[in-house]
Structure formats: structure tokens, C-alpha cells
C-alpha atoms as a PDB file:
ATOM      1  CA  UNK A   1     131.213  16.591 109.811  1.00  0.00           C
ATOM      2  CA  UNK A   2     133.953  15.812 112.307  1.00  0.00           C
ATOM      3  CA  UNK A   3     131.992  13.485 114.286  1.00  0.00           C
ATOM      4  CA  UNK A   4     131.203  11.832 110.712  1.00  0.00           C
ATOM      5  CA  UNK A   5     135.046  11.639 109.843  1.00  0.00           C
ATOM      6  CA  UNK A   6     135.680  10.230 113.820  1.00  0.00           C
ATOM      7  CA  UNK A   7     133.050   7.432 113.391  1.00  0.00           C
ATOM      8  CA  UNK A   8     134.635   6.219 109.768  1.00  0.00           C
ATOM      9  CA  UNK A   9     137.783   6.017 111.998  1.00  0.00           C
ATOM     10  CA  UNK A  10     136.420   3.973 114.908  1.00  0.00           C
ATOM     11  CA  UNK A  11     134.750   1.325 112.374  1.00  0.00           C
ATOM     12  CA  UNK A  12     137.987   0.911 110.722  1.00  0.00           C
ATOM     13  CA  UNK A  13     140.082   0.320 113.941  1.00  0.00           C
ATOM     14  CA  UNK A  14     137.436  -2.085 114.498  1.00  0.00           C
ATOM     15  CA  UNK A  15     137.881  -3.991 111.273  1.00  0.00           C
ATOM     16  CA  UNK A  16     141.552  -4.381 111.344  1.00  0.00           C
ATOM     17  CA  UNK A  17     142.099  -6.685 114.312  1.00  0.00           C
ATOM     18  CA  UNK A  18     145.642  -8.041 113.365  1.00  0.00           C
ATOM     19  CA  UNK A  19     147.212  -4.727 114.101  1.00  0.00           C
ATOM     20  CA  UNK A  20     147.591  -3.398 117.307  1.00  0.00           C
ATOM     21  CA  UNK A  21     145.488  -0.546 118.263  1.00  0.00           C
ATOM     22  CA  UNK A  22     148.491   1.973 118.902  1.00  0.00           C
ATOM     23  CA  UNK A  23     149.938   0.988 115.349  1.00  0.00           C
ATOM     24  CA  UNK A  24     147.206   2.440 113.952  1.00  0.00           C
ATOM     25  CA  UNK A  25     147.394   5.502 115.871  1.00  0.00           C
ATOM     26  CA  UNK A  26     150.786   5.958 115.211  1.00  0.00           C
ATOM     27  CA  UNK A  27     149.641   5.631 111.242  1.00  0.00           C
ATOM     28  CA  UNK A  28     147.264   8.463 112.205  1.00  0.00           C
ATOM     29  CA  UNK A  29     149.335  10.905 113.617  1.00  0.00           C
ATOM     30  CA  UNK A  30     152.140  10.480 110.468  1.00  0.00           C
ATOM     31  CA  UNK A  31     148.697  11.298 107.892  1.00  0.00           C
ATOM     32  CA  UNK A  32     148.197  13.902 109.915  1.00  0.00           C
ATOM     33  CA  UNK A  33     151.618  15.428 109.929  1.00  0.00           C
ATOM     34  CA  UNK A  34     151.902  14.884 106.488  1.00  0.00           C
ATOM     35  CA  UNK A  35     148.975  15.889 105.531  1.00  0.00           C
ATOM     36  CA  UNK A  36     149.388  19.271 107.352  1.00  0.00           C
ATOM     37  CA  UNK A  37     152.948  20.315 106.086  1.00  0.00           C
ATOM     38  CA  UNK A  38     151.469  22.300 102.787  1.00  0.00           C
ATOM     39  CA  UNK A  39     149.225  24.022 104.387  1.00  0.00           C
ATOM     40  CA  UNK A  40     151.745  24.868 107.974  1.00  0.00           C
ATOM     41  CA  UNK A  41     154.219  25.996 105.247  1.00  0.00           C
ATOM     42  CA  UNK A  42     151.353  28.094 103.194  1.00  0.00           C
ATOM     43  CA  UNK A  43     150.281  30.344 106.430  1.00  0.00           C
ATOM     44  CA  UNK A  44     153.935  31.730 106.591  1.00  0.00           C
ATOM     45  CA  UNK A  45     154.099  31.664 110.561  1.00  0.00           C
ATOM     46  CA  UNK A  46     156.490  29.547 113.040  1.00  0.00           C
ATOM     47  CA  UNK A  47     156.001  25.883 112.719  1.00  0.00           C
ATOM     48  CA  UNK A  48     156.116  25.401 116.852  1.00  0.00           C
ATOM     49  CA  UNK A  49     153.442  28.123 117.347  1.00  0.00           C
ATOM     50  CA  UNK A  50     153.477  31.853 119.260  1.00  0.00           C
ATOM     51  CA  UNK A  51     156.477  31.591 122.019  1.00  0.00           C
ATOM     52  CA  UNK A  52     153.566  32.003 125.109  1.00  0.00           C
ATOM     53  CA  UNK A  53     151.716  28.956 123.907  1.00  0.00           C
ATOM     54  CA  UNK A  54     154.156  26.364 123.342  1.00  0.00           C
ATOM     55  CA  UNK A  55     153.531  24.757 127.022  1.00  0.00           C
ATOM     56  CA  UNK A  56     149.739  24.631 126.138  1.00  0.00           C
ATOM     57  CA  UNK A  57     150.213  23.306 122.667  1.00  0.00           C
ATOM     58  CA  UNK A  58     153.110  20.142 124.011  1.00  0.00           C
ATOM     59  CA  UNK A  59     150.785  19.645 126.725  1.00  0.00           C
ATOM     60  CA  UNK A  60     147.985  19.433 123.979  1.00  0.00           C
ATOM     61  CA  UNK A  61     149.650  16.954 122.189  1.00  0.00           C
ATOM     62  CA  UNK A  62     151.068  14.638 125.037  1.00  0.00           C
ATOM     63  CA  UNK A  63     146.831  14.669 126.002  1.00  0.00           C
ATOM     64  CA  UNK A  64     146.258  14.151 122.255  1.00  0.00           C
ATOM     65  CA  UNK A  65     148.382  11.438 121.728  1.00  0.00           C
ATOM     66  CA  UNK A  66     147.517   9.695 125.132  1.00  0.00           C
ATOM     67  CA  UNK A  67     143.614  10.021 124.336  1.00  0.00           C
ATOM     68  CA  UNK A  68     144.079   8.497 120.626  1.00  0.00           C
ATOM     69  CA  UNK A  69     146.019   5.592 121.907  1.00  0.00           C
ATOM     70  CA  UNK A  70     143.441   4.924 124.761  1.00  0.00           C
ATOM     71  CA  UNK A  71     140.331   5.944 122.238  1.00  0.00           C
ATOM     72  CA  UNK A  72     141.325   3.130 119.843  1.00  0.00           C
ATOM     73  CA  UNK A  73     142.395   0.465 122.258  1.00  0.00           C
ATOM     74  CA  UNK A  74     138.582   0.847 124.095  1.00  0.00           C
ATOM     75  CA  UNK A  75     137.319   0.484 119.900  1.00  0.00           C
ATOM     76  CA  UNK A  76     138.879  -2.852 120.311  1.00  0.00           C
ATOM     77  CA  UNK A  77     138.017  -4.568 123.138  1.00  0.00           C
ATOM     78  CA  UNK A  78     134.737  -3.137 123.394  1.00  0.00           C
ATOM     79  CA  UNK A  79     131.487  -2.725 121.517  1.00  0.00           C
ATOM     80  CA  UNK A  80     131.420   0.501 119.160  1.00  0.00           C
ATOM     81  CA  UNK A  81     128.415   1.660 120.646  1.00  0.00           C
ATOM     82  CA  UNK A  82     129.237   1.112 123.785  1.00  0.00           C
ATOM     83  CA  UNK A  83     133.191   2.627 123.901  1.00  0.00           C
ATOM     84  CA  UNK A  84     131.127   5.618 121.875  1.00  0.00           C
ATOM     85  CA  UNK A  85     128.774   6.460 124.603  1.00  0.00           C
ATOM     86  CA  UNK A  86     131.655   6.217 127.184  1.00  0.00           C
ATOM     87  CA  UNK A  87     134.551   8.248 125.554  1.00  0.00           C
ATOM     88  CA  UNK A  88     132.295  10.902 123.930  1.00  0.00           C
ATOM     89  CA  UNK A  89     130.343  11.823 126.576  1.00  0.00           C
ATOM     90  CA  UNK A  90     133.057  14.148 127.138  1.00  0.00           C
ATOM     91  CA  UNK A  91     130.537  17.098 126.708  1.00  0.00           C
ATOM     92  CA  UNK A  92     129.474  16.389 130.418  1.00  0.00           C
ATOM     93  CA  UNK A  93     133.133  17.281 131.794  1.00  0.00           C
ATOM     94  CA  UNK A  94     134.101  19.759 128.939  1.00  0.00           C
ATOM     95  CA  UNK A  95     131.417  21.989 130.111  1.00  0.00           C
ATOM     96  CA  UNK A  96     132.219  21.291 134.042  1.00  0.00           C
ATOM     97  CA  UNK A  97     136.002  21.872 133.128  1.00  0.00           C
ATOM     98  CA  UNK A  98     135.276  25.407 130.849  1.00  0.00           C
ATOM     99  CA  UNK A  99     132.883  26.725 133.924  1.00  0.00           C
ATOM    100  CA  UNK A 100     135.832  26.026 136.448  1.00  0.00           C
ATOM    101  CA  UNK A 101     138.537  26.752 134.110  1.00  0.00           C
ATOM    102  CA  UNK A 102     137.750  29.226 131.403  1.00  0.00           C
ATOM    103  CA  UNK A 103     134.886  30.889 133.059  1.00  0.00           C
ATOM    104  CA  UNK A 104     132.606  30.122 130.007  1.00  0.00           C
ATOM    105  CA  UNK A 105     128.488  29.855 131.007  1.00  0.00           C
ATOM    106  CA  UNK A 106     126.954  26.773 132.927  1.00  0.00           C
ATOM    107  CA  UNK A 107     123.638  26.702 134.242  1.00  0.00           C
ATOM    108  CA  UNK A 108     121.246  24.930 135.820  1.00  0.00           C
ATOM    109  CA  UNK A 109     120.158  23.380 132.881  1.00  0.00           C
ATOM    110  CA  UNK A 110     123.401  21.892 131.802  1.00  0.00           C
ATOM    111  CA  UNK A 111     124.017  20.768 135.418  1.00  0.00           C
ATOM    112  CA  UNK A 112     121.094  18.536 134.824  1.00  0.00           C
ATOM    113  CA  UNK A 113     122.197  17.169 131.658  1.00  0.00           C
ATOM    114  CA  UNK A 114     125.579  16.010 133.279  1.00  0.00           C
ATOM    115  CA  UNK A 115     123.285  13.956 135.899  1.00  0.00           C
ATOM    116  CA  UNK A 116     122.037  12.508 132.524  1.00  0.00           C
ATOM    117  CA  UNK A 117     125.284  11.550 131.003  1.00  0.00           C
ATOM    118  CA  UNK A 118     126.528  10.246 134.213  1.00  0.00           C
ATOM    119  CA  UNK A 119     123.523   7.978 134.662  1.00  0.00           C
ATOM    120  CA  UNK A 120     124.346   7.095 130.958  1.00  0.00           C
ATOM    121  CA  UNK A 121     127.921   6.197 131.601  1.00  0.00           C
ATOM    122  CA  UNK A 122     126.823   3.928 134.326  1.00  0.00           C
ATOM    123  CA  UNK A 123     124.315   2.004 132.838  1.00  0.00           C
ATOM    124  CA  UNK A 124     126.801   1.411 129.585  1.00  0.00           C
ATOM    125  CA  UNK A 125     128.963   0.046 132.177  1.00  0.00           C
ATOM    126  CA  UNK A 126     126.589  -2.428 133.333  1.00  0.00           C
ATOM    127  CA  UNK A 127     126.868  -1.045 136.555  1.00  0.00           C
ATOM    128  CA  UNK A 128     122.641  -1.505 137.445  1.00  0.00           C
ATOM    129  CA  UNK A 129     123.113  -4.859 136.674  1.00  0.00           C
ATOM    130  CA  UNK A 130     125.398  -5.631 139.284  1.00  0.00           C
ATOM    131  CA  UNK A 131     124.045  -4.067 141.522  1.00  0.00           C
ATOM    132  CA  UNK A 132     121.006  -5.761 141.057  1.00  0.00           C
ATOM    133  CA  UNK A 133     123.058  -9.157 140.700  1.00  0.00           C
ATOM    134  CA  UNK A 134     122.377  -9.876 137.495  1.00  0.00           C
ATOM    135  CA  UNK A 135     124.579 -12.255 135.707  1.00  0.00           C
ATOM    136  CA  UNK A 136     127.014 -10.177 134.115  1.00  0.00           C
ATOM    137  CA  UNK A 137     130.603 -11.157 133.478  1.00  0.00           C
ATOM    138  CA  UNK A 138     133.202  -8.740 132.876  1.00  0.00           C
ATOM    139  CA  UNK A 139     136.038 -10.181 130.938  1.00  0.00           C
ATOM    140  CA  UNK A 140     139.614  -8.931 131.402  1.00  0.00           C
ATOM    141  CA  UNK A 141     139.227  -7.869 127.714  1.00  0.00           C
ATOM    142  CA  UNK A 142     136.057  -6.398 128.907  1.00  0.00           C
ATOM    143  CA  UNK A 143     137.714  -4.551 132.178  1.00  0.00           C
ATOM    144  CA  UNK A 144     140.460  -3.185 130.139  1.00  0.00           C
ATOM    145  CA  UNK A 145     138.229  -1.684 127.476  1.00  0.00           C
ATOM    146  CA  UNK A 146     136.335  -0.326 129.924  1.00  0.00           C
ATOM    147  CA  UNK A 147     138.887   1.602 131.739  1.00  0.00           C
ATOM    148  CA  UNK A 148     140.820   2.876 128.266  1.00  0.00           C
ATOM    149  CA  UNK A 149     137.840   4.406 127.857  1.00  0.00           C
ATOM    150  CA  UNK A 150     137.193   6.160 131.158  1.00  0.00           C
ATOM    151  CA  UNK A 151     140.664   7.597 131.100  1.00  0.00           C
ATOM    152  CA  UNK A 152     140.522   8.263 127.561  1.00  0.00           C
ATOM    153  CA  UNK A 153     136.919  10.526 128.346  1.00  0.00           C
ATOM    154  CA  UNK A 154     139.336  12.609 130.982  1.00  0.00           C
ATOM    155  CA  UNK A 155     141.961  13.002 128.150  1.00  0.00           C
ATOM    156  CA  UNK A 156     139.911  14.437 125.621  1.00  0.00           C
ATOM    157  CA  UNK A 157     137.732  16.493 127.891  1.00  0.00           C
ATOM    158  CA  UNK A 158     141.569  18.322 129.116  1.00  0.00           C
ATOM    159  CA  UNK A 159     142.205  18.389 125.278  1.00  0.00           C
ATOM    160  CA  UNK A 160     139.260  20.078 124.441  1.00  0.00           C
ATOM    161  CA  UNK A 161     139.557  22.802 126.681  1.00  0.00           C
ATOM    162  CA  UNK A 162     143.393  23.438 125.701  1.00  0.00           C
ATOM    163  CA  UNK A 163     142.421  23.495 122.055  1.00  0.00           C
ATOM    164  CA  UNK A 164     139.912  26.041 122.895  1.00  0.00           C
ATOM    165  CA  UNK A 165     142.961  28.093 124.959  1.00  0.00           C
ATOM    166  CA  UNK A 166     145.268  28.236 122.373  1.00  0.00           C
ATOM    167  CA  UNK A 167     142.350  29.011 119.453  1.00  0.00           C
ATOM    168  CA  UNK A 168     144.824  32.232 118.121  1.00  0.00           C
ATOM    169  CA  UNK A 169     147.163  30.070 116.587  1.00  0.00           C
ATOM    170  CA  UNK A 170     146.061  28.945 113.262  1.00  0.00           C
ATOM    171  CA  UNK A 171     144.597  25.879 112.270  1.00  0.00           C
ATOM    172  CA  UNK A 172     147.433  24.119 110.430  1.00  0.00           C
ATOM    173  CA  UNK A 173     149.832  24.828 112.666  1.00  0.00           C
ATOM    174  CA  UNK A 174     147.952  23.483 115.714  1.00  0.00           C
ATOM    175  CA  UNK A 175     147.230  20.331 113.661  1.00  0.00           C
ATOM    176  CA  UNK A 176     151.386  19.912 112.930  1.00  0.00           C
ATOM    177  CA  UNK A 177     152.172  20.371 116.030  1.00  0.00           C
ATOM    178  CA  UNK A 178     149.999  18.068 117.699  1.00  0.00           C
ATOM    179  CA  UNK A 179     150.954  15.426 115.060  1.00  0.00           C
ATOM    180  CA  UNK A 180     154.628  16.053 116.201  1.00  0.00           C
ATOM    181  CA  UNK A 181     154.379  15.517 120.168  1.00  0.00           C
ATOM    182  CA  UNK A 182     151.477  12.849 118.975  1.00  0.00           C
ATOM    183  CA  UNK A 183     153.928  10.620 116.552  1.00  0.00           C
ATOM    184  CA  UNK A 184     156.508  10.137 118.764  1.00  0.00           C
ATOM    185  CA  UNK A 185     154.657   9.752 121.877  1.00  0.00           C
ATOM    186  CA  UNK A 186     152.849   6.842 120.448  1.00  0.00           C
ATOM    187  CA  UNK A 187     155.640   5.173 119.292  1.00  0.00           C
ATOM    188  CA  UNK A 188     156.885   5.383 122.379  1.00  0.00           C
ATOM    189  CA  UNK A 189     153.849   3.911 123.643  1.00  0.00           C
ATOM    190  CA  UNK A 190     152.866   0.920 120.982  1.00  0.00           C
ATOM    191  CA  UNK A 191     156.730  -0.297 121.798  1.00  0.00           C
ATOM    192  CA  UNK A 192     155.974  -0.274 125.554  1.00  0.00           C
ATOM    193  CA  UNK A 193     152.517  -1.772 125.758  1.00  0.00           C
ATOM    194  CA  UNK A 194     152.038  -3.328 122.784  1.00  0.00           C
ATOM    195  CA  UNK A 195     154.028  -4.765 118.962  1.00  0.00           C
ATOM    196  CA  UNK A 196     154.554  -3.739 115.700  1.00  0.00           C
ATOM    197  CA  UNK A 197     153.688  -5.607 112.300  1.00  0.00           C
ATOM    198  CA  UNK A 198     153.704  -5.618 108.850  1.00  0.00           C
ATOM    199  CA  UNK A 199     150.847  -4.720 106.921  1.00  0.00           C
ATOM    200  CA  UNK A 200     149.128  -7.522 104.868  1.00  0.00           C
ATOM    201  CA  UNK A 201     148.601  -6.867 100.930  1.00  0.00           C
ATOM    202  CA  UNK A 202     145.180  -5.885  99.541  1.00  0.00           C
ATOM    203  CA  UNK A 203     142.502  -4.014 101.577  1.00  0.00           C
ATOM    204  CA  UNK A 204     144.679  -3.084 104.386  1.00  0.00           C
ATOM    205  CA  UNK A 205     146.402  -0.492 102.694  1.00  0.00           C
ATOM    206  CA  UNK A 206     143.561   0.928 101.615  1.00  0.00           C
ATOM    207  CA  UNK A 207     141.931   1.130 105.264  1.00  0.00           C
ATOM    208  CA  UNK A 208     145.079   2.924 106.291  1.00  0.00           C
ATOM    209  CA  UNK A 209     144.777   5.387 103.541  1.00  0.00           C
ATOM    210  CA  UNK A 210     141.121   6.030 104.173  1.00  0.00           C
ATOM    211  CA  UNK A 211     141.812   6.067 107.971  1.00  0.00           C
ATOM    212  CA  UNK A 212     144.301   9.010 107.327  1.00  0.00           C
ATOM    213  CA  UNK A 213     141.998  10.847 105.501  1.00  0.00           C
ATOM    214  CA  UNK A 214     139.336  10.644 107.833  1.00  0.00           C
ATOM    215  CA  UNK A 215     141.740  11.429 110.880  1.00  0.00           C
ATOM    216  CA  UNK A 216     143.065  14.392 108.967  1.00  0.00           C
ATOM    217  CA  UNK A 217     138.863  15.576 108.267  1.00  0.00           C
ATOM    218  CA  UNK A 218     138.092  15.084 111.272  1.00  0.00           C
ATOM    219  CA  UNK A 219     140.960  16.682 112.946  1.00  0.00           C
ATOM    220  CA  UNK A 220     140.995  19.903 111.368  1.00  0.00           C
ATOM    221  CA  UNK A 221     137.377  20.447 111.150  1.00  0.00           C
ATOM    222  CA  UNK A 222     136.813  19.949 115.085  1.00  0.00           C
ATOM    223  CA  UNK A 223     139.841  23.026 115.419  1.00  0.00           C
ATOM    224  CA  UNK A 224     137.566  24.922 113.202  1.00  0.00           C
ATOM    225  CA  UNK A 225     135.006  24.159 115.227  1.00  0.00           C
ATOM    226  CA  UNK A 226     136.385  25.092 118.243  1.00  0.00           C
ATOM    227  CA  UNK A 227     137.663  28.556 116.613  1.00  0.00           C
ATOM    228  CA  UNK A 228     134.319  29.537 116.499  1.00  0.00           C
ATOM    229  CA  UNK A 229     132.321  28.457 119.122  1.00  0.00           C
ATOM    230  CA  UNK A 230     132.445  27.518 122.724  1.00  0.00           C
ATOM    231  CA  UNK A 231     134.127  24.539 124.162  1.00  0.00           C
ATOM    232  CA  UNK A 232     130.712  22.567 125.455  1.00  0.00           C
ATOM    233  CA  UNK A 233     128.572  23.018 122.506  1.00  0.00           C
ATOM    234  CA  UNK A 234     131.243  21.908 119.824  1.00  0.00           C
ATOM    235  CA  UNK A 235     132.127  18.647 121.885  1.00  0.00           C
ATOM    236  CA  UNK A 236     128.447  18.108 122.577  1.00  0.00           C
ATOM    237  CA  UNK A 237     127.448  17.832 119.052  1.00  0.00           C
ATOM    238  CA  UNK A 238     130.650  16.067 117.652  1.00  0.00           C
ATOM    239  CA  UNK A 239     129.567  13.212 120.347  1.00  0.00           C
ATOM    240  CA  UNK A 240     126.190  13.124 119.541  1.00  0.00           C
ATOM    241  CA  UNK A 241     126.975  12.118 115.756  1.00  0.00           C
ATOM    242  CA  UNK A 242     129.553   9.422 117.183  1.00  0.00           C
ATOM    243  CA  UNK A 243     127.372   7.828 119.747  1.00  0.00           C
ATOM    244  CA  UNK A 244     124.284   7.635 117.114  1.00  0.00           C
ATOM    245  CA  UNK A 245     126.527   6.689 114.281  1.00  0.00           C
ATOM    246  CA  UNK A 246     128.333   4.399 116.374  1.00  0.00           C
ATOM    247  CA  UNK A 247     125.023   1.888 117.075  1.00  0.00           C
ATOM    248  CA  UNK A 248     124.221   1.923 113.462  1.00  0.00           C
ATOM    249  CA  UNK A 249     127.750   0.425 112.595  1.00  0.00           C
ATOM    250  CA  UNK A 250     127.231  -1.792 115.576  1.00  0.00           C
ATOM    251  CA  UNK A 251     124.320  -3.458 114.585  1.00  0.00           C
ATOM    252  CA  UNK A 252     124.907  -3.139 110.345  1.00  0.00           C
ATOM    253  CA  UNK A 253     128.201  -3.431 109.873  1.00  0.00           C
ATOM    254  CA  UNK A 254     129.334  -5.529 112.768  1.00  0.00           C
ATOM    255  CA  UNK A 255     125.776  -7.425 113.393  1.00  0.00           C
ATOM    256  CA  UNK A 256     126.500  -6.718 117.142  1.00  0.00           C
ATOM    257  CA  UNK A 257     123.263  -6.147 119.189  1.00  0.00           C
ATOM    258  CA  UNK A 258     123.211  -4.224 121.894  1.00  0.00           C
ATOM    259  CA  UNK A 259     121.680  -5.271 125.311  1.00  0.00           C
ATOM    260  CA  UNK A 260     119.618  -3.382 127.253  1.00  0.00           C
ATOM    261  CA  UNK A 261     121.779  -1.434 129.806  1.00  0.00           C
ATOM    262  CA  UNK A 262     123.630  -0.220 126.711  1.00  0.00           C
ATOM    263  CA  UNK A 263     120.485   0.972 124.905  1.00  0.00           C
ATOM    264  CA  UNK A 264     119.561   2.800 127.490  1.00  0.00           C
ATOM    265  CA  UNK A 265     122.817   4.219 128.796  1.00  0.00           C
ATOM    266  CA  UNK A 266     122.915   5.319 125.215  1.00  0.00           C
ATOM    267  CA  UNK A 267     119.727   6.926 125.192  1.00  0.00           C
ATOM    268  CA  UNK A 268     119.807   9.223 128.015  1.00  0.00           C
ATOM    269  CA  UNK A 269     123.282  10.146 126.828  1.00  0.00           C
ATOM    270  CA  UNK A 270     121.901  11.376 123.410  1.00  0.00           C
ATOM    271  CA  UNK A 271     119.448  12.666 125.550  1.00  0.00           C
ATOM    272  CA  UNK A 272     121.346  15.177 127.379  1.00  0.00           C
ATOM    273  CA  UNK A 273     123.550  15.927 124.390  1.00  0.00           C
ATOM    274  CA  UNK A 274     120.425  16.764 122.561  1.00  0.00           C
ATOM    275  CA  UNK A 275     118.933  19.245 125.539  1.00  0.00           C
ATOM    276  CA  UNK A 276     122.413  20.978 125.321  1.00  0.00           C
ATOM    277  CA  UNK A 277     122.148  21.842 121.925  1.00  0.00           C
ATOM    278  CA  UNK A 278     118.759  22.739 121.917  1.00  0.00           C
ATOM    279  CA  UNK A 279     119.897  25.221 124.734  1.00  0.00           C
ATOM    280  CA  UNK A 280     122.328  26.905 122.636  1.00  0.00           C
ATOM    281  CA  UNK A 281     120.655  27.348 119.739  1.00  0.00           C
ATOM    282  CA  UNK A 282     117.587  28.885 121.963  1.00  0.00           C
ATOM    283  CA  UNK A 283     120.497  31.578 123.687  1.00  0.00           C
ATOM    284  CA  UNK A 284     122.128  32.317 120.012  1.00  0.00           C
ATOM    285  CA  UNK A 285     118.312  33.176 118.940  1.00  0.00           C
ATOM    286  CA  UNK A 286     117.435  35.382 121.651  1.00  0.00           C
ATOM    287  CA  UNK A 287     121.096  36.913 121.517  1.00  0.00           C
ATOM    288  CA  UNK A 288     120.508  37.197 117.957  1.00  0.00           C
ATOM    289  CA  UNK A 289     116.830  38.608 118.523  1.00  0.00           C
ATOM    290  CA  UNK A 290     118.186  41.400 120.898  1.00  0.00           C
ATOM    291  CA  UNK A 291     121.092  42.563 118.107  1.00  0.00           C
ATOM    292  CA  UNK A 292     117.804  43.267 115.868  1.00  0.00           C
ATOM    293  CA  UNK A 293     116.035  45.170 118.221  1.00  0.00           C
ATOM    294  CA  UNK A 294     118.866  47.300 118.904  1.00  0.00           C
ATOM    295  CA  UNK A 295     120.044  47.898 115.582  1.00  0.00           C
ATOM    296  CA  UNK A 296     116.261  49.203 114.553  1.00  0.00           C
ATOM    297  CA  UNK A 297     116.220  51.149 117.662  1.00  0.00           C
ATOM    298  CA  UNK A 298     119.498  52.327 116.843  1.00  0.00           C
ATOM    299  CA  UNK A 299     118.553  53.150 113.152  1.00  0.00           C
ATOM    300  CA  UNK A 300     114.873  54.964 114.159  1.00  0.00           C
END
């Protein structure tokens, strides 16, 4: 449901070209603190988090912030499908950074579904194509879409696994505090790189009402998420409803084809994301499997 809320997002960023792309961050990040006020104030508990994880959480947030403002520039200047398949293949270097950093599983198996998404990655890029002189021309629109999304995959992958870190703290106040560090770092941002405007009566107000609802949705369900399960899996199937939601918008919404590099790329990207989860839900039923055996065995 995340990855549901997350693609509503991306198509209306997409739709509402007059704006710049950290403006509507920005209005993101104020839903989102707004939004999660009742229910910081309901859970009783410090606003800023436990004393030991306020580093983690302000680093959270500075990644956070950083990742939304590069997420919704690449939305801009590049095809849905194809900024999808770039910044959410983040599943590839969530589960490389959790092995390295928080000691969580990786085997051979996963190792070969990275290979996938990296072969993915490079054939959304239209890297094959050049190589095999084909003639493809990369814009500076194009170029700077392209790299806003690279460096916004390395933002959220870092995110991910922080999230995961600080999991104790509750929901809400995660969510308030990110919006904090996240408001005024895009500001920040949007003032150095790019302008602010006013909004234009009718149906952009309602865009930026539905655009906070669906960033607070998908915000707080994907800290759920990560509450309860492990880092790789949760980012693995968030992207895997973004990237296939993301080509459907593409080509219905925005009557955007897709070439052939970019089907492809996009392919063996769902590809891998769909051999994770298939690996994790055949571990959870042989872990569940065992618990059964031992509990009769333990009963007898």
C-alpha cells in the first residue's frame, strides 16, 4: 500500500509542471508534519525521540529530505517509468548495505538478483545503446534527470537502513521528526537551486491536498513496514509496485511509450525484485514449518 500511495505521488509531480519540483516537496514535508502532530502528541513520548537516537533520526531526515528533493526532480525531467526503475531499485543496495551494516542475511541468491538490477539500471540508462552506437541523444534535461536519480537511489537506500536502526521509536514520532529536519532542509534547498510560486486556482489545490495525503500514506505505512520486517524485503516489494505502477501511468495517463532499453531494463528489474520476494516468503514458510514441528514435538 505504500508503494501505491508513492506512485499517486510521482504522477502528480508529473502533472504539475509550473511548480518547481522542490516546492512540492517542501508542500510534502509541511502535510506530513501536520498531519503527524495528533498522533506525536497522542503517544505521550518526547517529540525529538529517545536521547541515543537523535544523531540517527537528524541524519535520517537530512537523507530524507535530500532523497525527496532529488526523487521528484528525476519525476520531472524524466520518464515515470524510467526514473521508477532507477530510484527504486534501491532493494539491490538496501540488501548490500544491511549485510555490511546491520549484519542481516544475504546469500547467494540475492547476490544474483543485484547482478539483475544492475543490468536493469544500465539498460534504463541507455547505456547498451551507446555502446553499441546507436543514435541516442542525451539531453541536458535528460543528463540531469538521470543523475537526480542515481544519487537519489544512494539516498534512500542509507535511509532505509537508518529507518530500520532506529525502528524502537514509535511511528509518529519518527514521521514528525523527519518532517522537521525535512521542511527546512528543502526550503533551504528549492531557494538555492530552484524558485518559488504561487499556486494557480482550481485543480492545483486539490493535487496538493491529494499529494499530502498520499505522502502522509505512504510515509507512515513504509515505517510500519519496516517495524516489522527486514530492511531488503520491505524496500523490495514497495519498488516492485512503483516500477510496475509507474509504466502503466506512463503509457495511460501520460501516453508516453517506452522504448526498448527501458522495457527491458524494467523487466529484469521486476525480475529480480520478484525472485527476492519469492525467497522470503519460501524462508518464512520453512521457518514457519519448523515452529510446527517443534511445538507438536514439544506437546507429544
Amino acid at each position: 500500500m505504500s508503494g501505491v500511495c508513492y506512485s499517486f505521488v510521482a504522477v502528480i509531480v508529473k502533472q504539475m509542471k509550473n511548480l518547481h519540483p522542490g516546492q512540492l516537496a517542501m508542500y510534502r514535508f509541511i502535510a506530513l508534519f501536520v498531519m503527524s502532530i495528533p498522533e506525536a502528541v497522542k503517544t505521550r513520548q518526547n517529540p525529538l525521540g529517545p536521547r541515543n537516537l537523535r544523531f540517527l533520526m537528524v541524519l535520517r531526515g537530512i537523507l530524507g529530505g535530500l532523497n525527496i528533493f532529488l526523487n521528484f526532480n528525476a519525476f520531472r525531467y524524466l520518464g515515470l517509468g524510467e526514473a521508477s526503475v532507477i530510484i527504486f531499485s534501491a532493494p539491490v543496495f538496501v540488501t548490500i548495505f544491511a549485510r555490511i551494516f546491520l549484519k542481516e542475511p544475504c546469500n547467494i541468491f540475492q547476490s544474483f538478483t543485484v547482478i539483475l538490477t544492475v543490468t536493469g539500471i544500465l539498460f534504463t540508462a541507455k547505456l547498451p545503446s551507446r555502446i553499441t552506437e546507436a543514435p541516442i541523444v542525451y539531453s541536458s534535461e535528460k543528463l540531469y534527470g538521470l543523475l537526480t536519480a542515481i544519487f537519489s537511489l544512494f539516498s534512500v537506500s542509507i535511509m532505509v537502513l537508518l529507518t530500520r536502526e532506529v525502528r524502537s521509536v514509535h511511528p509518529p514520532i519518527l514521521t514528525f521528526h523527519f518532517s522537521c529536519v525535512g521542511t527546512f532542509e528543502i526550503a533551504i534547498l528549492t531557494a538555492v537551486f530552484g524558485n518559488f510560486q504561487f499556486l494557480q486556482c482550481g485543480i492545483q489545490s486539490i493535487y496538493i491536498l491529494l499529494l499530502a495525503l498520499f505522502s502522509y500514506g505512504g510515509t507512515t505505512l513504509f515505517v510500519m513496514a519496516l517495524q516489522c520486517e527486514y530492511a531488503g524485503p520491505v524496500a523490495t516489494i514497495r519498488a516492485a509496485m512503483d516500477i510496475g505502477l509507474a509504466f502503466l501511468w506512463q503509457i495511460f495517463i501520460f501516453h508516453d511509450l517506452p522504448d526498448t532499453c527501458g522495457i527491458i531494463g524494467a523487466v529484469l528489474v521486476l525480475v529480480s525484485v520478484i525472485l527476492i520476494s519469492l525467497g522470503k516468503w519460501l524462508t518464512s514458510s520453512q521457518g514457519n514449518l519448523l515452529s510446527c514441528e517443534k511445538f507438536k514435538c514439544f506437546s507429544m
